[in-house]
PDB file of N, CA and C in Angstrom:
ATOM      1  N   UNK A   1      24.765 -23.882 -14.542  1.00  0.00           N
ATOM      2  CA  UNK A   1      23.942 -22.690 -14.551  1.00  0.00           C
ATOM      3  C   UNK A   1      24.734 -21.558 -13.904  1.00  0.00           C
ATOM      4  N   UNK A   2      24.842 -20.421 -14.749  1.00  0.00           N
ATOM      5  CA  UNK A   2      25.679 -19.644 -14.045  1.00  0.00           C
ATOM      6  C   UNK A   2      25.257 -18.631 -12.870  1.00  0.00           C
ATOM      7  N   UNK A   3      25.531 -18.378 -11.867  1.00  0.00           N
ATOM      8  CA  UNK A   3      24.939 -17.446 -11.047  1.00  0.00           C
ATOM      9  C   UNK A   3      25.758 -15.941 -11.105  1.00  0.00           C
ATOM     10  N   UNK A   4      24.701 -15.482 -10.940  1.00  0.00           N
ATOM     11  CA  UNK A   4      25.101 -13.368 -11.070  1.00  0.00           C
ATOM     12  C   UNK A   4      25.729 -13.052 -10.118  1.00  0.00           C
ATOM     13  N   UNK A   5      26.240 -12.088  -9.697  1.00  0.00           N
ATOM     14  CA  UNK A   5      27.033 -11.372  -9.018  1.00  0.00           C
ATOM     15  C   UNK A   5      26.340  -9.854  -8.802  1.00  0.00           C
ATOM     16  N   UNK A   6      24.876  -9.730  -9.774  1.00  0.00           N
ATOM     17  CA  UNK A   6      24.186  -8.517  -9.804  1.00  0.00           C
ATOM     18  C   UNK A   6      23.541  -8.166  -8.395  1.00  0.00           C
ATOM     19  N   UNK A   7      24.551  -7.061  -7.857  1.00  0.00           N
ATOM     20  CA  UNK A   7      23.696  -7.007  -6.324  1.00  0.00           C
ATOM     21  C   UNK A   7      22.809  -5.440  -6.778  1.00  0.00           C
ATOM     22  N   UNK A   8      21.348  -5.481  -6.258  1.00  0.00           N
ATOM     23  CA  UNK A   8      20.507  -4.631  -6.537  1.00  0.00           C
ATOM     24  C   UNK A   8      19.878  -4.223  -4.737  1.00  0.00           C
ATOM     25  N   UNK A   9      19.975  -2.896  -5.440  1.00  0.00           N
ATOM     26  CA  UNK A   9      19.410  -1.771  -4.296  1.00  0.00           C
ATOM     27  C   UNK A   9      18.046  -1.872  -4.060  1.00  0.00           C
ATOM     28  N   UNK A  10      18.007  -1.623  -3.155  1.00  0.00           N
ATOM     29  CA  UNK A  10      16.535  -1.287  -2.883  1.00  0.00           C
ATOM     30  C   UNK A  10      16.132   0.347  -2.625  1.00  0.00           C
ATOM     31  N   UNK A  11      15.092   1.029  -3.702  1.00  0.00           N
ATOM     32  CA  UNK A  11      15.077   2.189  -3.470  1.00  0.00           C
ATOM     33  C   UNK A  11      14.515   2.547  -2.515  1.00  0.00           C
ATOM     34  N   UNK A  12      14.754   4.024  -2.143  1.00  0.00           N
ATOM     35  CA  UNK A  12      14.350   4.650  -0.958  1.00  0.00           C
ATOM     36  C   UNK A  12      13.049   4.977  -0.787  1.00  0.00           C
ATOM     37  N   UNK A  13      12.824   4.444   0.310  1.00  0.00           N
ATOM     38  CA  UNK A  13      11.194   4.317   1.072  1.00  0.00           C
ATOM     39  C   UNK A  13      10.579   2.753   0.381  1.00  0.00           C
ATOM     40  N   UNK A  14      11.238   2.322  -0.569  1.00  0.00           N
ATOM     41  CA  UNK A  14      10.294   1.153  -0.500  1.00  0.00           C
ATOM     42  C   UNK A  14       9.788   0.180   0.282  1.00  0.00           C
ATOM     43  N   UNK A  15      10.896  -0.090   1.490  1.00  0.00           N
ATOM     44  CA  UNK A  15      10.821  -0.935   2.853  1.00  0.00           C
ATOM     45  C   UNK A  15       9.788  -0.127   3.213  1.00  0.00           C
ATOM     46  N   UNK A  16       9.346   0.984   3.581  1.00  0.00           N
ATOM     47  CA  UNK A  16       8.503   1.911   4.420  1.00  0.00           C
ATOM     48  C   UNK A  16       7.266   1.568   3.422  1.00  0.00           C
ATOM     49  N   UNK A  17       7.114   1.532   1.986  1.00  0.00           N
ATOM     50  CA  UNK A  17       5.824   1.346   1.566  1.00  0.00           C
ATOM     51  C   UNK A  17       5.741   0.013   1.504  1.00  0.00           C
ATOM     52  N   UNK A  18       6.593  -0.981   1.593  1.00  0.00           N
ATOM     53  CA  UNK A  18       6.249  -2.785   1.687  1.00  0.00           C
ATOM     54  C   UNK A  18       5.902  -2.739   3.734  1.00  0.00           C
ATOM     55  N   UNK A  19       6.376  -2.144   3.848  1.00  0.00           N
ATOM     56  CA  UNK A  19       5.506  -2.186   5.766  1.00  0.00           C
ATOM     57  C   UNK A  19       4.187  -1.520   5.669  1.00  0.00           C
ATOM     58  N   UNK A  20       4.067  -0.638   5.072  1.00  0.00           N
ATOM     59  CA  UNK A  20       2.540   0.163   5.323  1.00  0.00           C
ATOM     60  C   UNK A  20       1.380  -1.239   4.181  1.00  0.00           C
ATOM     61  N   UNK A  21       1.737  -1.548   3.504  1.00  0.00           N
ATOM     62  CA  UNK A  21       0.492  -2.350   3.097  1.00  0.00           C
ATOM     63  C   UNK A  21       0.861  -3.519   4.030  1.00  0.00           C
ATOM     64  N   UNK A  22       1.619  -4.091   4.068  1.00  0.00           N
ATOM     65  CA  UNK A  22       1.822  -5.134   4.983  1.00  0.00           C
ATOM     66  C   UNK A  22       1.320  -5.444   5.740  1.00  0.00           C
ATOM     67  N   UNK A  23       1.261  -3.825   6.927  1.00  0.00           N
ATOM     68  CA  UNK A  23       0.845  -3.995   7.775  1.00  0.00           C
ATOM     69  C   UNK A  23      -1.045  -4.198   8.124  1.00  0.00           C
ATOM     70  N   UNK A  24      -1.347  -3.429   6.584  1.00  0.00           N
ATOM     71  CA  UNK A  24      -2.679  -3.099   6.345  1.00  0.00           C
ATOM     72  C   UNK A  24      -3.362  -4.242   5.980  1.00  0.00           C
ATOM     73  N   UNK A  25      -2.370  -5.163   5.616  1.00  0.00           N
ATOM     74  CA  UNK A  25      -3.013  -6.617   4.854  1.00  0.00           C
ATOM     75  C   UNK A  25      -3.096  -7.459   6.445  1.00  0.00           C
ATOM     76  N   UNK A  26      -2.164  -7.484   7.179  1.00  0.00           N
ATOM     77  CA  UNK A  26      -2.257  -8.071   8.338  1.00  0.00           C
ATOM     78  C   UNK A  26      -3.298  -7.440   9.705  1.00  0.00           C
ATOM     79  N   UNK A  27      -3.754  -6.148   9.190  1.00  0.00           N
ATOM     80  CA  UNK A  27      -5.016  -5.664   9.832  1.00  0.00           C
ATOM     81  C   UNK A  27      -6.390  -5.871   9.561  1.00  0.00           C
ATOM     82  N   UNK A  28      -6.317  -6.270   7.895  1.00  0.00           N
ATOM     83  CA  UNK A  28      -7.509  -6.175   7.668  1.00  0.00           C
ATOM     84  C   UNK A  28      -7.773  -7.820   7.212  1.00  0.00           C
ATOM     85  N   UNK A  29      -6.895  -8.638   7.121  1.00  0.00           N
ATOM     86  CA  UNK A  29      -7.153  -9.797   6.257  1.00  0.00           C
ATOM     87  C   UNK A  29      -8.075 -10.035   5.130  1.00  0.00           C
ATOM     88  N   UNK A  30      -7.922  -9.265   4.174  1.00  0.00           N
ATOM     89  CA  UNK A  30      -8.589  -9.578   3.305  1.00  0.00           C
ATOM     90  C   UNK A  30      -8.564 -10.662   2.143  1.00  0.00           C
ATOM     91  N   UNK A  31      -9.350 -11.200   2.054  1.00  0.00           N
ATOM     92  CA  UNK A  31      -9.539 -12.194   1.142  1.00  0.00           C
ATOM     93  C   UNK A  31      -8.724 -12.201   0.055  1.00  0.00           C
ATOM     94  N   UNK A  32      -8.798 -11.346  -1.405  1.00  0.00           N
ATOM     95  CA  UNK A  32      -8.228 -10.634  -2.044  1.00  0.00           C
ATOM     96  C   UNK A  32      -7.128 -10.411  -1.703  1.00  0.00           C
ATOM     97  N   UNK A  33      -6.337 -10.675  -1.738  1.00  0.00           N
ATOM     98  CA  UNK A  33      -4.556  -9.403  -1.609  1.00  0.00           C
ATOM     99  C   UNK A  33      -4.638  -8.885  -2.550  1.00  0.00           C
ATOM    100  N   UNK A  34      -3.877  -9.651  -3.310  1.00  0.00           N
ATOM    101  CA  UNK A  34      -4.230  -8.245  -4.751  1.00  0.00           C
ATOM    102  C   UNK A  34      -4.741  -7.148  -4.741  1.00  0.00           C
ATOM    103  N   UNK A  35      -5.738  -7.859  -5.100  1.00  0.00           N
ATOM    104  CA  UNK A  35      -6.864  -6.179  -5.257  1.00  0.00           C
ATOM    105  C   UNK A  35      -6.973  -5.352  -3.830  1.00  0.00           C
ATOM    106  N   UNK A  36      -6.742  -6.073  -3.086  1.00  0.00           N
ATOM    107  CA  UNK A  36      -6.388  -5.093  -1.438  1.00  0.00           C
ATOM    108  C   UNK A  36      -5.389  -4.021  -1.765  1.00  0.00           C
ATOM    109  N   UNK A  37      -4.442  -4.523  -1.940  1.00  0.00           N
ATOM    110  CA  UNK A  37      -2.731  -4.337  -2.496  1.00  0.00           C
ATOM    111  C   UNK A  37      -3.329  -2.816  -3.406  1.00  0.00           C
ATOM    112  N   UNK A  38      -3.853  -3.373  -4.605  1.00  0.00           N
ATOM    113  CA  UNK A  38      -4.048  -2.418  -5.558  1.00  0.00           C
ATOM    114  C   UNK A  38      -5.015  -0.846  -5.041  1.00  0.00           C
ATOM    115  N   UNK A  39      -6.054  -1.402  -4.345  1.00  0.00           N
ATOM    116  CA  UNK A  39      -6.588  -0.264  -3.978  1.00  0.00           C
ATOM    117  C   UNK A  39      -5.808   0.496  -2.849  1.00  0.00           C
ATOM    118  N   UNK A  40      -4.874  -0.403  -2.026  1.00  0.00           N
ATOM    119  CA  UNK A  40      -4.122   0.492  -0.955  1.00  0.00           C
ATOM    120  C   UNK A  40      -3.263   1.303  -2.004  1.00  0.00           C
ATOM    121  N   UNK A  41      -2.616   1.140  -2.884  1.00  0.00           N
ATOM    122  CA  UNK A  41      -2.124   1.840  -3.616  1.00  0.00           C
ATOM    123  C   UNK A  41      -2.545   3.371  -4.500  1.00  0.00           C
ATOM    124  N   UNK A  42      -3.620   2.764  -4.454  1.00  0.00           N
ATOM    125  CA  UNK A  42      -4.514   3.643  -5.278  1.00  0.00           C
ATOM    126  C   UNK A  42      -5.295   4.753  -4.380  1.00  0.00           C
ATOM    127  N   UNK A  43      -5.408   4.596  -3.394  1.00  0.00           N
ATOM    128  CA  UNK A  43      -5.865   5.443  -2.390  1.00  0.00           C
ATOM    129  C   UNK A  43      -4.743   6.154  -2.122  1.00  0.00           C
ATOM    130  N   UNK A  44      -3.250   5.521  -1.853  1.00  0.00           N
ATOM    131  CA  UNK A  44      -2.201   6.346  -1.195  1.00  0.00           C
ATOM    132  C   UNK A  44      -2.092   7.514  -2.488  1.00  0.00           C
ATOM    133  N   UNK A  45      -1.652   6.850  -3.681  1.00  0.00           N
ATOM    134  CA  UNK A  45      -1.960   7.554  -4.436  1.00  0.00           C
ATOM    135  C   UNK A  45      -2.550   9.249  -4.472  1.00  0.00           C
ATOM    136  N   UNK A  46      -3.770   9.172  -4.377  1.00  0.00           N
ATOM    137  CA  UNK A  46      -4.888  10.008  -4.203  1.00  0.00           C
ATOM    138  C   UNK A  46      -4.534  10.683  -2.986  1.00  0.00           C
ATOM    139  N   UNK A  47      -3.712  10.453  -1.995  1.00  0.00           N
ATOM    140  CA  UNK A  47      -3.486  11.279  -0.825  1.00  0.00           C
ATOM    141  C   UNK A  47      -2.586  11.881  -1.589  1.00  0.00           C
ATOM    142  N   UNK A  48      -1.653  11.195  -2.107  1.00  0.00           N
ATOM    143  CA  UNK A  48      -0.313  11.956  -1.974  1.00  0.00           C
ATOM    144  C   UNK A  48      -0.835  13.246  -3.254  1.00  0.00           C
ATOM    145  N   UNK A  49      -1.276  13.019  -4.218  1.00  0.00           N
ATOM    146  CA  UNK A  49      -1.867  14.026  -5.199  1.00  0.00           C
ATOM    147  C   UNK A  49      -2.631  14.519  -4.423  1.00  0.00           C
ATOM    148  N   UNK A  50      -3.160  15.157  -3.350  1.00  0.00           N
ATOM    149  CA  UNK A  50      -4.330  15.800  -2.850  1.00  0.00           C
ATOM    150  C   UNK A  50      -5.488  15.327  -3.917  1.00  0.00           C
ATOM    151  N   UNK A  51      -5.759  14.222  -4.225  1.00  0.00           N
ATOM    152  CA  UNK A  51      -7.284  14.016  -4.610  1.00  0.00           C
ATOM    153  C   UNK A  51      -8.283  13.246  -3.670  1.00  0.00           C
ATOM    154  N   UNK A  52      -7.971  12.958  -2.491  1.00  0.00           N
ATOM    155  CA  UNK A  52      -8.226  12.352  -1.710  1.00  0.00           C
ATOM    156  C   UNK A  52      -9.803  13.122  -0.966  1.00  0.00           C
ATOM    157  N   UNK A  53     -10.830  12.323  -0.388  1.00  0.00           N
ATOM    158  CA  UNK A  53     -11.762  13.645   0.355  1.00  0.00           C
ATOM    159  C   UNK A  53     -11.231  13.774   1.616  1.00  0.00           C
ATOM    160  N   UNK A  54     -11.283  15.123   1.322  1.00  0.00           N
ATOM    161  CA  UNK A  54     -10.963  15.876   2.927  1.00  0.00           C
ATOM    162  C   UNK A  54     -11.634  15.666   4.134  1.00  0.00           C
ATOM    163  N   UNK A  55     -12.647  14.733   4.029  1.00  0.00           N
ATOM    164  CA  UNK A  55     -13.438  14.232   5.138  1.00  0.00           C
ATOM    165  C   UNK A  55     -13.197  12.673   5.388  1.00  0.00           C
ATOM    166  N   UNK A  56     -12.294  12.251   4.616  1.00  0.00           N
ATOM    167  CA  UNK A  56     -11.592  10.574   4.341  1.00  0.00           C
ATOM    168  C   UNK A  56     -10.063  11.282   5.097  1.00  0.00           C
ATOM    169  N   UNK A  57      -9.514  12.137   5.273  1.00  0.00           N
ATOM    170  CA  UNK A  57      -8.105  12.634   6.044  1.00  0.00           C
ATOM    171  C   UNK A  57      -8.267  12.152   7.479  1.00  0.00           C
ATOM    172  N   UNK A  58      -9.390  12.322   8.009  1.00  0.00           N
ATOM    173  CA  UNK A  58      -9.254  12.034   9.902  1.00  0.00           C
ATOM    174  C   UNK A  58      -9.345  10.696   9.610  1.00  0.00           C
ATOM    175  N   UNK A  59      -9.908   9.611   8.672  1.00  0.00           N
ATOM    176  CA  UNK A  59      -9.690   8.184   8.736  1.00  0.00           C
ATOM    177  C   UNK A  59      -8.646   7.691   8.453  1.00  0.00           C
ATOM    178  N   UNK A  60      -8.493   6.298   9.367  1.00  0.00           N
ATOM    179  CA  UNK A  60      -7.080   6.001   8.683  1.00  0.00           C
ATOM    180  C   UNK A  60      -7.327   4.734   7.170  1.00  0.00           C
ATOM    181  N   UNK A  61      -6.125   4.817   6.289  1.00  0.00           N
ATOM    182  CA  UNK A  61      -6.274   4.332   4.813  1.00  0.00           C
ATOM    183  C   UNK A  61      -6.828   3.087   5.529  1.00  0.00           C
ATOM    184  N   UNK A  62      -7.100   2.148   6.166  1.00  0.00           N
ATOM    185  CA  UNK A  62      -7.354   0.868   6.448  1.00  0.00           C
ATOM    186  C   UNK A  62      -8.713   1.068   6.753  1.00  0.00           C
ATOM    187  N   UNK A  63      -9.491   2.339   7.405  1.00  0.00           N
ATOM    188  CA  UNK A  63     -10.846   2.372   6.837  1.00  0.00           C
ATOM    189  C   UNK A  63     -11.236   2.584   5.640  1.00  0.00           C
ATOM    190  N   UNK A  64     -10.682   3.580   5.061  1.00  0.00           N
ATOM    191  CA  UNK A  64     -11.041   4.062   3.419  1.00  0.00           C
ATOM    192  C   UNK A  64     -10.631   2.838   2.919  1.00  0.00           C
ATOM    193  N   UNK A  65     -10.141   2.000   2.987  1.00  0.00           N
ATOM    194  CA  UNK A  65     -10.239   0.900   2.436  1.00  0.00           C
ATOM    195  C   UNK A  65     -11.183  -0.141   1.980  1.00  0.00           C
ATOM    196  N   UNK A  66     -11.677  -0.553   3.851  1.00  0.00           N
ATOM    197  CA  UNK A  66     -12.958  -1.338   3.735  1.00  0.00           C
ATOM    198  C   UNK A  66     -13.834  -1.158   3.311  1.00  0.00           C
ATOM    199  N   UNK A  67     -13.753   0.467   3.076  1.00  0.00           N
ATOM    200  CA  UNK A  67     -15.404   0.940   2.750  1.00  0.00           C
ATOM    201  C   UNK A  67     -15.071   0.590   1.108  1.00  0.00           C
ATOM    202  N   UNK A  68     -13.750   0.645   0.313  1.00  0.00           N
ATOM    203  CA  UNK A  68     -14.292   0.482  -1.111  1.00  0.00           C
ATOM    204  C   UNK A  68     -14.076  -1.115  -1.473  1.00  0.00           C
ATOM    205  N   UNK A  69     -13.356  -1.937  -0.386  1.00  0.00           N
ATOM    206  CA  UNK A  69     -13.687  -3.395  -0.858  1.00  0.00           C
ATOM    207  C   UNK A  69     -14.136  -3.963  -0.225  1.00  0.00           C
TER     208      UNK A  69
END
């Protein structure tokens, strides 16, 4: 079986976004990962587009979280 020699990068900030759910999965233990996973995503998402509510900004994503799973 032949083995690769393909060495691959890791892009920038991805360590920083594999620590922020990480850390969020190890705060909140949720049952689910996945779908934990997916909605942390989906919320960061929504910050980073300003679609986020402006009254969900003083919380941190690990509350806006619980409240939607």
């Amino acid at each position: 079986m032949p083995i690769s020699n393909t060495h691959l990068r890791v892009p920038r900030g991805f360590g920083a976004l594999l620590e922020g759910v990480t850390r969020e999965i190890l705060r909140d233990q949720p049952k689910d990962i996945p779908k934990y996973a997916a909605e942390y995503f989906k919320t960061l998402l929504k910050k980073r587009e300003g679609d986020a509510d402006p009254k969900a900004s003083t919380h941190s994503l690990s509350d806006e979280l619980s409240n939607e799973i």
